[in-house]
Protein backbone atom coordinates (compact mmCIF):
# COMPACT_ATOMS: atom_id res chain seq x y z
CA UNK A 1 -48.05 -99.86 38.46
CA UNK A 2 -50.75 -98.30 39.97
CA UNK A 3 -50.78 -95.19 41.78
CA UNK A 4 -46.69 -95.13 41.26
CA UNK A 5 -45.15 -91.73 40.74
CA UNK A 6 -44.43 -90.76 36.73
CA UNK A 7 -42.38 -88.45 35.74
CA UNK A 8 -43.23 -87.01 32.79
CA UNK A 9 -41.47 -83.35 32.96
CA UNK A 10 -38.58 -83.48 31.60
CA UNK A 11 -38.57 -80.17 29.40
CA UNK A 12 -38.28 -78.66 33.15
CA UNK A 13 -35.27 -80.78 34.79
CA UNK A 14 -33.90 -84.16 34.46
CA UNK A 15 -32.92 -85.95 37.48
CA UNK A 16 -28.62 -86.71 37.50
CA UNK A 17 -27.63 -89.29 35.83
CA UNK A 18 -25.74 -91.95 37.45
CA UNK A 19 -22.18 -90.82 35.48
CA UNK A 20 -22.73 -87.27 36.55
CA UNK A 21 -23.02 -88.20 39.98
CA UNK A 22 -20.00 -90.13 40.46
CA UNK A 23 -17.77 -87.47 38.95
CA UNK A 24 -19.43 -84.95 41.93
CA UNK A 25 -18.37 -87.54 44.42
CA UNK A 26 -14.91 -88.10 42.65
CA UNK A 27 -13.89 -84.85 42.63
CA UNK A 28 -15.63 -83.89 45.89
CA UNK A 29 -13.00 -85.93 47.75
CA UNK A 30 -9.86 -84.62 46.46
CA UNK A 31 -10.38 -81.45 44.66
CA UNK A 32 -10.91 -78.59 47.87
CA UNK A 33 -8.10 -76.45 46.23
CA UNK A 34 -8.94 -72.83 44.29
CA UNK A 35 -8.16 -73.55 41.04
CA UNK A 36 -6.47 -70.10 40.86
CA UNK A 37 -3.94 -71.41 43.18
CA UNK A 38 -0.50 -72.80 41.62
CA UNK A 39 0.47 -75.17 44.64
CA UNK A 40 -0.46 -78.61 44.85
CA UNK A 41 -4.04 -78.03 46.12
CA UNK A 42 -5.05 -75.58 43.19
CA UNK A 43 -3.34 -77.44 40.13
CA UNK A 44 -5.73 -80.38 40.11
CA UNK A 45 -8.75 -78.63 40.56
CA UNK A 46 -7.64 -76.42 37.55
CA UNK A 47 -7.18 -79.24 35.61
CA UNK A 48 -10.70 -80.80 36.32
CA UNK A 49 -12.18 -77.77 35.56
CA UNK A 50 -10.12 -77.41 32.25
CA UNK A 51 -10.88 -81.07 31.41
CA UNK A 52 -14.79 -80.61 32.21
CA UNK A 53 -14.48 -77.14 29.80
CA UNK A 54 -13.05 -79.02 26.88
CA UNK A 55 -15.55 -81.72 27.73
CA UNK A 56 -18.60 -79.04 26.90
CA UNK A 57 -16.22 -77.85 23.73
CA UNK A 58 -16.38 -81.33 22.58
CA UNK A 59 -20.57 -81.01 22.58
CA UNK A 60 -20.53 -78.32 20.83
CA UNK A 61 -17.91 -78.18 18.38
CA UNK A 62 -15.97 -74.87 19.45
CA UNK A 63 -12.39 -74.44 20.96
CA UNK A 64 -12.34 -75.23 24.86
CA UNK A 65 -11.30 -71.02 24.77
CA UNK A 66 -14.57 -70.43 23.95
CA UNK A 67 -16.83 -71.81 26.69
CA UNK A 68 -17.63 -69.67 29.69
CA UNK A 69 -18.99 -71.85 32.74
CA UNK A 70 -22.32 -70.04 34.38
CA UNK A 71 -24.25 -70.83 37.08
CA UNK A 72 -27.04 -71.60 34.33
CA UNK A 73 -29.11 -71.18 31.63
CA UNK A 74 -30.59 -67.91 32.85
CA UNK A 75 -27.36 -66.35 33.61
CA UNK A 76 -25.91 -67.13 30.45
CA UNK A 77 -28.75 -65.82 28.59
CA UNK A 78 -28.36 -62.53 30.35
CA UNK A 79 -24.66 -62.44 30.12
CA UNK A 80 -25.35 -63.03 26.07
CA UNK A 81 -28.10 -59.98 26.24
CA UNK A 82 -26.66 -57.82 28.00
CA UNK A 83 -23.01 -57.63 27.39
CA UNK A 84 -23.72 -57.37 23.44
CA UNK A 85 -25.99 -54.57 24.12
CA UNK A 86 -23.40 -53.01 26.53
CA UNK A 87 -20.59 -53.96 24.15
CA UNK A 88 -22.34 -52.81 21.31
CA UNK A 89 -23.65 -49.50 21.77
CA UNK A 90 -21.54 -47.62 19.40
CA UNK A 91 -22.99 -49.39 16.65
CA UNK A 92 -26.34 -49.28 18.03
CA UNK A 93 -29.36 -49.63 20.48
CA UNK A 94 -31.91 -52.42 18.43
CA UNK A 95 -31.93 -55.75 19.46
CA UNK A 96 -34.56 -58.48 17.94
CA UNK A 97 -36.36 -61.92 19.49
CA UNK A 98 -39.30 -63.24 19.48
CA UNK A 99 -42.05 -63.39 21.19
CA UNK A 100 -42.09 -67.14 22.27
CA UNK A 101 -38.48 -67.00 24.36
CA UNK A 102 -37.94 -67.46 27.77
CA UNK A 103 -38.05 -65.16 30.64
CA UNK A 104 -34.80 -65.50 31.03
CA UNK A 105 -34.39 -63.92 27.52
CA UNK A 106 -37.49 -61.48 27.50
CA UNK A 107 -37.31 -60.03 30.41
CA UNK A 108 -33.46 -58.97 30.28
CA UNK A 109 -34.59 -57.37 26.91
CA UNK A 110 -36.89 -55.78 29.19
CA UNK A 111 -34.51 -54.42 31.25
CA UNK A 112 -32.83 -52.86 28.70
CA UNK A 113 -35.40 -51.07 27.53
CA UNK A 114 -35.25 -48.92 30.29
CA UNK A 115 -31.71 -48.27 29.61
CA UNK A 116 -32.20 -46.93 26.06
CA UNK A 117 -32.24 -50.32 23.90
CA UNK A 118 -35.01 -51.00 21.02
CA UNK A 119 -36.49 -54.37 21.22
CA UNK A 120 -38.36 -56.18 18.28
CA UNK A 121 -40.60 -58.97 19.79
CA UNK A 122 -40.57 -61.23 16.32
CA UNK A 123 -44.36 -62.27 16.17
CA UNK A 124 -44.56 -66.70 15.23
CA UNK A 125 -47.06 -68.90 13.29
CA UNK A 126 -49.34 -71.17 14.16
CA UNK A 127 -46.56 -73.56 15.02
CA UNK A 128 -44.62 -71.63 16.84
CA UNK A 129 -42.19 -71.11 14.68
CA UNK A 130 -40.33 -68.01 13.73
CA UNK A 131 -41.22 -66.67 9.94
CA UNK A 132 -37.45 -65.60 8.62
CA UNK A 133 -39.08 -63.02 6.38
CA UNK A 134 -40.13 -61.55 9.58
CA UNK A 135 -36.30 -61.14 10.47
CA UNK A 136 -35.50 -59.47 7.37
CA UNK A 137 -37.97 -56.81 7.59
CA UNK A 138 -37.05 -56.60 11.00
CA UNK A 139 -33.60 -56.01 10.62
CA UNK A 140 -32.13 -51.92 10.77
CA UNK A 141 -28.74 -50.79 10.48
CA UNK A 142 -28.56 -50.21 14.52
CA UNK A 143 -29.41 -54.03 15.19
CA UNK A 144 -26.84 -55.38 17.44
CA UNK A 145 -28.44 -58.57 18.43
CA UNK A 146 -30.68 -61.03 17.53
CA UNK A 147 -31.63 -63.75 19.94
CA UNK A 148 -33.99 -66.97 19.09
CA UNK A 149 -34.00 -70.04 21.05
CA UNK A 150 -33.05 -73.30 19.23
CA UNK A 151 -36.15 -75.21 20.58
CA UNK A 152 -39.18 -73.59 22.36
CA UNK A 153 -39.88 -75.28 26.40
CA UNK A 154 -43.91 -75.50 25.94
CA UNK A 155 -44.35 -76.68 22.50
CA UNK A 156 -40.68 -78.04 21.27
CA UNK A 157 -40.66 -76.52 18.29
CA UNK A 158 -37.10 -76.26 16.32
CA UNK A 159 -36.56 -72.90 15.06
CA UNK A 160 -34.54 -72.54 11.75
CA UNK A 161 -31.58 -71.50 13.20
CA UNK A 162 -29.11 -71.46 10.33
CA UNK A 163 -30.88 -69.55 8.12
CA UNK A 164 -31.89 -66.64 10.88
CA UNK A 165 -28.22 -66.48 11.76
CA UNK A 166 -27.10 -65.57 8.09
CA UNK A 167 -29.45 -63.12 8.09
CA UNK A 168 -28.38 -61.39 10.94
CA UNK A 169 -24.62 -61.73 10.20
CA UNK A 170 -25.49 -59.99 6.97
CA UNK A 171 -27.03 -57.12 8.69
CA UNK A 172 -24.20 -57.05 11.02
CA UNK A 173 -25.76 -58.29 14.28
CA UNK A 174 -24.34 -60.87 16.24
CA UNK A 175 -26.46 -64.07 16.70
CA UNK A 176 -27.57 -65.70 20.05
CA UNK A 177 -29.26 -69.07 20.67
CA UNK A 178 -30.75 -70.33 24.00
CA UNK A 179 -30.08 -74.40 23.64
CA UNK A 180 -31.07 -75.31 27.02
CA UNK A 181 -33.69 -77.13 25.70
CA UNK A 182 -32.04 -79.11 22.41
CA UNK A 183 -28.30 -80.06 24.08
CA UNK A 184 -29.07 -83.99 24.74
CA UNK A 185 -31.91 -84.13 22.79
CA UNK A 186 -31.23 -83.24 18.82
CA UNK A 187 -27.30 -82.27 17.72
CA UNK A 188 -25.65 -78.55 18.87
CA UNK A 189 -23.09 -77.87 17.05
CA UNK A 190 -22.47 -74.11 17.04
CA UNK A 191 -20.83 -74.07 13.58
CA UNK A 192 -23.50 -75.94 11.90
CA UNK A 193 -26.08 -73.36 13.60
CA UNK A 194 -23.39 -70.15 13.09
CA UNK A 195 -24.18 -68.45 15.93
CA UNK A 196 -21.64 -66.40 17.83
CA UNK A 197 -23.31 -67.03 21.73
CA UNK A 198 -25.16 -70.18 22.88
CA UNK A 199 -26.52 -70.50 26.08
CA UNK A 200 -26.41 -74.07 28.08
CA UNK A 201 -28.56 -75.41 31.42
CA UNK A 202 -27.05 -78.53 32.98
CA UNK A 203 -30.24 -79.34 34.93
CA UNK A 204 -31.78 -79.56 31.21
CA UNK A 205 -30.02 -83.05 30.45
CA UNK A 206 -28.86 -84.90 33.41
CA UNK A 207 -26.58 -82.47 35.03
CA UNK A 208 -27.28 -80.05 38.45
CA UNK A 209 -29.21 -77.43 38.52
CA UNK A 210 -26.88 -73.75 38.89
CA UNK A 211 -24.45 -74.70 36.29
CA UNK A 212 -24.28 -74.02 32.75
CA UNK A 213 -22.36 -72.37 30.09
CA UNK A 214 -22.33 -69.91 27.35
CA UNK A 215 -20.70 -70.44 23.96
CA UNK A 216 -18.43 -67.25 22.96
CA UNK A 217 -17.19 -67.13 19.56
CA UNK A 218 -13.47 -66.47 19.25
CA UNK A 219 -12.54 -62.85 19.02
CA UNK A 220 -15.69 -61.70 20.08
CA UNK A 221 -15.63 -59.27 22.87
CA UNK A 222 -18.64 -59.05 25.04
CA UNK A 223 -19.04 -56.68 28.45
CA UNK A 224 -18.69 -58.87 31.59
CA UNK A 225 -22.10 -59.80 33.35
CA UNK A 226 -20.22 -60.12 36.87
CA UNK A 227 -17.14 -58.28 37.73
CA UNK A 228 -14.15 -59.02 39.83
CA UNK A 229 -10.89 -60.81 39.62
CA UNK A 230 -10.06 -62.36 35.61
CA UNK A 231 -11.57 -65.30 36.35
CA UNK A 232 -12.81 -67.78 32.70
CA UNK A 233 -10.37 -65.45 31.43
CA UNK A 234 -11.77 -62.44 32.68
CA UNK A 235 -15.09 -63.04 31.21
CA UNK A 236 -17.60 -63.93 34.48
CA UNK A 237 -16.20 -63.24 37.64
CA UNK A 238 -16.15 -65.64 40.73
CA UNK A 239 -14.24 -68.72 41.73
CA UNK A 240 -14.71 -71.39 39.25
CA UNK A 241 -17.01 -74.04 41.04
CA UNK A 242 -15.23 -77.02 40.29
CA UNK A 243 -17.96 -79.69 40.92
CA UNK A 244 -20.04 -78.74 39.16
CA UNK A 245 -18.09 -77.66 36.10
CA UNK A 246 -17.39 -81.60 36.59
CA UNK A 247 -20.64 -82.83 36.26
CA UNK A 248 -21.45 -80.38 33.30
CA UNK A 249 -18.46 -82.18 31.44
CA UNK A 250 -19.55 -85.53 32.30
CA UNK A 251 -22.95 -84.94 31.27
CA UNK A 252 -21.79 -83.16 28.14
CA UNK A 253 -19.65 -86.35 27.57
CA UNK A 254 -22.74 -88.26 26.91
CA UNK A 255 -24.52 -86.34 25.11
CA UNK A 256 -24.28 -87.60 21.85
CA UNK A 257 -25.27 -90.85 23.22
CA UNK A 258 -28.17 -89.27 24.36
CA UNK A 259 -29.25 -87.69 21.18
CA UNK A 260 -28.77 -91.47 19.57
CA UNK A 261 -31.26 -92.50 22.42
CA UNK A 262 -34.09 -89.97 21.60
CA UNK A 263 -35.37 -92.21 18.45
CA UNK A 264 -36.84 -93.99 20.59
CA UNK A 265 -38.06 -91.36 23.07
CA UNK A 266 -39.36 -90.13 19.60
CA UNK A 267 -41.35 -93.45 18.84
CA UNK A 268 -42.68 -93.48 22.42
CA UNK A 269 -43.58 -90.19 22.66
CA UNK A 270 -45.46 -90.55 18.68
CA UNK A 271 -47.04 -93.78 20.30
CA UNK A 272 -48.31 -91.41 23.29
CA UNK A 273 -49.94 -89.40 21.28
CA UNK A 274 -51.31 -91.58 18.51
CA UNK A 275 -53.31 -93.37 21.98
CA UNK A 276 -54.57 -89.80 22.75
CA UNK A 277 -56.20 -89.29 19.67
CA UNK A 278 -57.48 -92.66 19.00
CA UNK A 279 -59.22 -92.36 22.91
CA UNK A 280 -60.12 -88.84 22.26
CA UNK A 281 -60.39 -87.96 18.53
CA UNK A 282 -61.59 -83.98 17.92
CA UNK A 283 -61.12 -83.55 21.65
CA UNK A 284 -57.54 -83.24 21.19
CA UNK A 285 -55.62 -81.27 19.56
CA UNK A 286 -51.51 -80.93 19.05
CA UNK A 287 -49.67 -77.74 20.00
CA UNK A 288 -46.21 -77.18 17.99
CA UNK A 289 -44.96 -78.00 14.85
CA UNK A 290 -46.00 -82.02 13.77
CA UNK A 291 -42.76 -82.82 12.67
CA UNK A 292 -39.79 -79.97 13.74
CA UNK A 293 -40.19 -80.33 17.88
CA UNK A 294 -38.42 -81.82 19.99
CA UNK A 295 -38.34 -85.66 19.85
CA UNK A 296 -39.64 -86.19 23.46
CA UNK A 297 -42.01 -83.04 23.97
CA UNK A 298 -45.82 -83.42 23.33
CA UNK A 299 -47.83 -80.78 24.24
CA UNK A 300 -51.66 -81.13 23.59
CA UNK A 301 -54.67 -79.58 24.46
CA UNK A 302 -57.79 -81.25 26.23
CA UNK A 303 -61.04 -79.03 24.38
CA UNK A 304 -63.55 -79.56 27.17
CA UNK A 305 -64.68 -77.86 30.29
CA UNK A 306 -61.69 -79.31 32.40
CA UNK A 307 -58.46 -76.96 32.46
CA UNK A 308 -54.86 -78.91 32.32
CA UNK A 309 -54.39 -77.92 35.98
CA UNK A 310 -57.45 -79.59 36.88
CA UNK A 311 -56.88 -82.64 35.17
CA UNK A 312 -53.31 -82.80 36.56
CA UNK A 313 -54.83 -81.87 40.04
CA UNK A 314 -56.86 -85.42 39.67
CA UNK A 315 -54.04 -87.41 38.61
CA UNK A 316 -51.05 -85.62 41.38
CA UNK A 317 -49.04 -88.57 40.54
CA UNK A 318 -48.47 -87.46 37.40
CA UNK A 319 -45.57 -84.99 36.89
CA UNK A 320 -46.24 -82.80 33.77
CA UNK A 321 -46.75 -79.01 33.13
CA UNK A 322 -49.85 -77.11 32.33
CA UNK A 323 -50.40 -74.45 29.64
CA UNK A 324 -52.24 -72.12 31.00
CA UNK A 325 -52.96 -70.47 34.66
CA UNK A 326 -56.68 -69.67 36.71
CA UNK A 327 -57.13 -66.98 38.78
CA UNK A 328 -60.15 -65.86 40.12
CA UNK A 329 -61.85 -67.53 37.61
CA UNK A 330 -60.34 -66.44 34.53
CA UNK A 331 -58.37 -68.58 32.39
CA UNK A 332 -54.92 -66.63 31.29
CA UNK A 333 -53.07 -68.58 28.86
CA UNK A 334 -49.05 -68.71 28.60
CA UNK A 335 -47.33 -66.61 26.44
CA UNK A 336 -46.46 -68.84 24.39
CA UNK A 337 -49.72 -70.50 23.30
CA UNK A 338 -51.17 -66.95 23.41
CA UNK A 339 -48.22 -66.25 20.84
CA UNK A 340 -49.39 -69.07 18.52
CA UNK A 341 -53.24 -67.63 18.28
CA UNK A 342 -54.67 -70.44 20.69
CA UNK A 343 -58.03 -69.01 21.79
CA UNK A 344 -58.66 -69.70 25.62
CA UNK A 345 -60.86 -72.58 24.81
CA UNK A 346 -58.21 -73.91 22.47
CA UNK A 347 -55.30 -73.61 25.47
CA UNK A 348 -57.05 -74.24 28.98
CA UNK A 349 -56.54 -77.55 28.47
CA UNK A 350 -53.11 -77.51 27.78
CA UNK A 351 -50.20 -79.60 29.17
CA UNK A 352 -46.81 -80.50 28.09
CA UNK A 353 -45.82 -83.73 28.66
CA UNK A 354 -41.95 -84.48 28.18
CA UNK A 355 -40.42 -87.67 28.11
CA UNK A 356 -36.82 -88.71 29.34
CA UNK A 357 -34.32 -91.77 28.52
CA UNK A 358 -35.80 -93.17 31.95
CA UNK A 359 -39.74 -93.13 30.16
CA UNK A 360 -41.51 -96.77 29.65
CA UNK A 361 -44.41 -97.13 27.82
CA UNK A 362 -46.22 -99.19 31.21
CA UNK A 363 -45.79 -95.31 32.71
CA UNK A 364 -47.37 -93.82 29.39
CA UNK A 365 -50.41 -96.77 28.95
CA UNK A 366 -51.13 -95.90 32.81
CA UNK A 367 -51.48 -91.74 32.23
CA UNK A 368 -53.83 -92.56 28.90
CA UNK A 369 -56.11 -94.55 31.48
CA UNK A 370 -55.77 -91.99 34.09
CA UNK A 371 -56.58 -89.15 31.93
CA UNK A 372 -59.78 -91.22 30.64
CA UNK A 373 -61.21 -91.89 34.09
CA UNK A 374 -60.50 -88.34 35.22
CA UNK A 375 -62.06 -86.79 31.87
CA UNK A 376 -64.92 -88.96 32.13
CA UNK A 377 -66.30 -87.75 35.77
């Protein structure tokens, strides 16, 4: 296996999987008609597309009524952001999440800062991991929102969900999730986490990239993010994009199967980094929470002179992620590590490795002994 390509980054897209592919081909031969038409072209496409919607219901335990097809994670975060803030701005202008969360979550609460809204960055431990106590101080009367990921990208940490959603619905706030990272890999199931909005990325477990979804509790009435005709209900504007709302129900279809599969992602990925320590001992160090991550995400860092982008740069056929970023010199770490108190000697050596259904131990053996020969020179 030498010098073959190894794809170790799955935490940042997963290739299609063979299932999802054929239902894009399927349906790209028949189904040309606008599923807002009610003639023989339009009917079938509407019913793929209602199908594929009750196939992403089915994932997630909710009412087909309640999913809103996106073109992706990112867009349904900010649809989830922004139309509770614009939605809720009779009862107030605060809005809580944490420090950790994607861009696609921090910097719409950015944005709305500048249009009047009070945002509480919740600070995290050592782990990476939201404190709940921090919620409850953080919570005010005016708090419309509160938005935590499930599981963080970098590290994989799993943040108590459950028991940050009661607080909020206690305060009154509504409760958001970004799952792109935990549908396909641990179970979602929006009533066991009680959250009222969940955002989904297809390109996060085996489906295209722009498509997605966002879970929208019954009864709940949230301001458009995209206006125009009523269509999902009049809830995101724009002709429904029927193959690819196919291949997010296919995928979705699987998914449980999937998160059956990650045991052993889980073993491999413990077996990764059990060789890691035994090659490298105090040089290596584990970012995230030992035991509540993500069961194929290991992110460690490398404590010597080398950064993570230089020991990826010596090993290019090695697709992973670094932790941290050089410029000029200087060694900025990402938010996220900087979040969890890593000094810059702690995180320059930082990279996430993420492992997939498609991972083989021959692929993680030959990245130990790559990393070895490239940390000894």
């Amino acid at each position: 296996m030498k010098n073959q390509s190894i794809y170790l980054d799955y935490n940042a897209s997963t290739p299609l999987d063979p299932k999802v592919r054929i239902a894009i081909q399927e349906a790209s031969e028949s189904l040309f008609g606008n599923p807002s038409s009610s003639h023989w072209a339009g009917i079938p496409a509407k019913t793929t597309v209602e199908n594929a919607r009750s196939q992403v219901a089915g994932m997630l335990g909710c009412a087909p009524s309640e999913v809103v097809f996106t073109s992706g994670g990112s867009e349904a975060n900010n649809h989830a952001i922004k139309g509770s803030f614009y939605s809720g701005r009779k009862k107030g202008n605060h809005i809580i999440t944490s420090r950790i969360e994607h861009p696609a979550t921090i910097q719409p609460c950015r944005f709305l800062e500048n249009l009047g809204a009070e945002v509480t960055y919740l600070p995290v431990d050592s782990y990476g991991c939201v404190n709940p106590e921090d919620l409850r101080k953080a919570l005010r009367p005016t708090t419309i929102l509160v938005s935590i990921m499930h599981a963080n990208n970098e590290v994989g940490t799993i943040q108590p969900i459950p028991e940050l959603s009661a607080m909020a619905h206690a305060a009154g706030a509504l409760f958001h999730t970004d799952a792109a990272q935990t549908v396909g890999k641990i179970p979602v199931r929006v009533g066991d986490l009680g959250v009222d909005l969940l955002s989904v990325a297809g390109h996060k477990f085996y489906a295209p990239k722009g498509v997605g979804a966002l879970y929208v509790r019954s009864g709940l009435q949230i301001e458009p993010l995209i206006h125009g005709a009523g269509h999902e209900v009049g809830r995101r504007a724009g002709t429904e994009n029927v193959l690819l709302d196919v291949a997010l129900g296919a995928a979705s279809e699987q998914a449980g199967g999937w998160v059956k599969a990650m045991a052993a992602v889980a073993e491999l990925r413990d077996r990764f980094w059990m060789t890691l320590q035994k090659d490298f001992g105090s040089q290596v160090r584990l970012n995230g929470h030992p035991r509540r991550r993500l069961p194929n995400t290991l992110n460690i860092s490398f404590l010597g002179e080398k950064t993570g982008a230089e020991i990826l740069a010596a090993i290019p056929q090695v697709a992973a992620s670094t932790g941290s970023a050089c410029h000029a010199g200087e060694v900025t770490l990402s938010p996220v590590l900087a979040a969890m108190g890593l000094s810059v000697a702690e995180g320059r050596g930082a990279i996430r490795f993420s492992l997939g259904l498609a991972t083989k131990w021959e692929e993680i053996h030959q990245v130990t002994q790559q990393i070895k020969a490239t940390l000894a020179n």
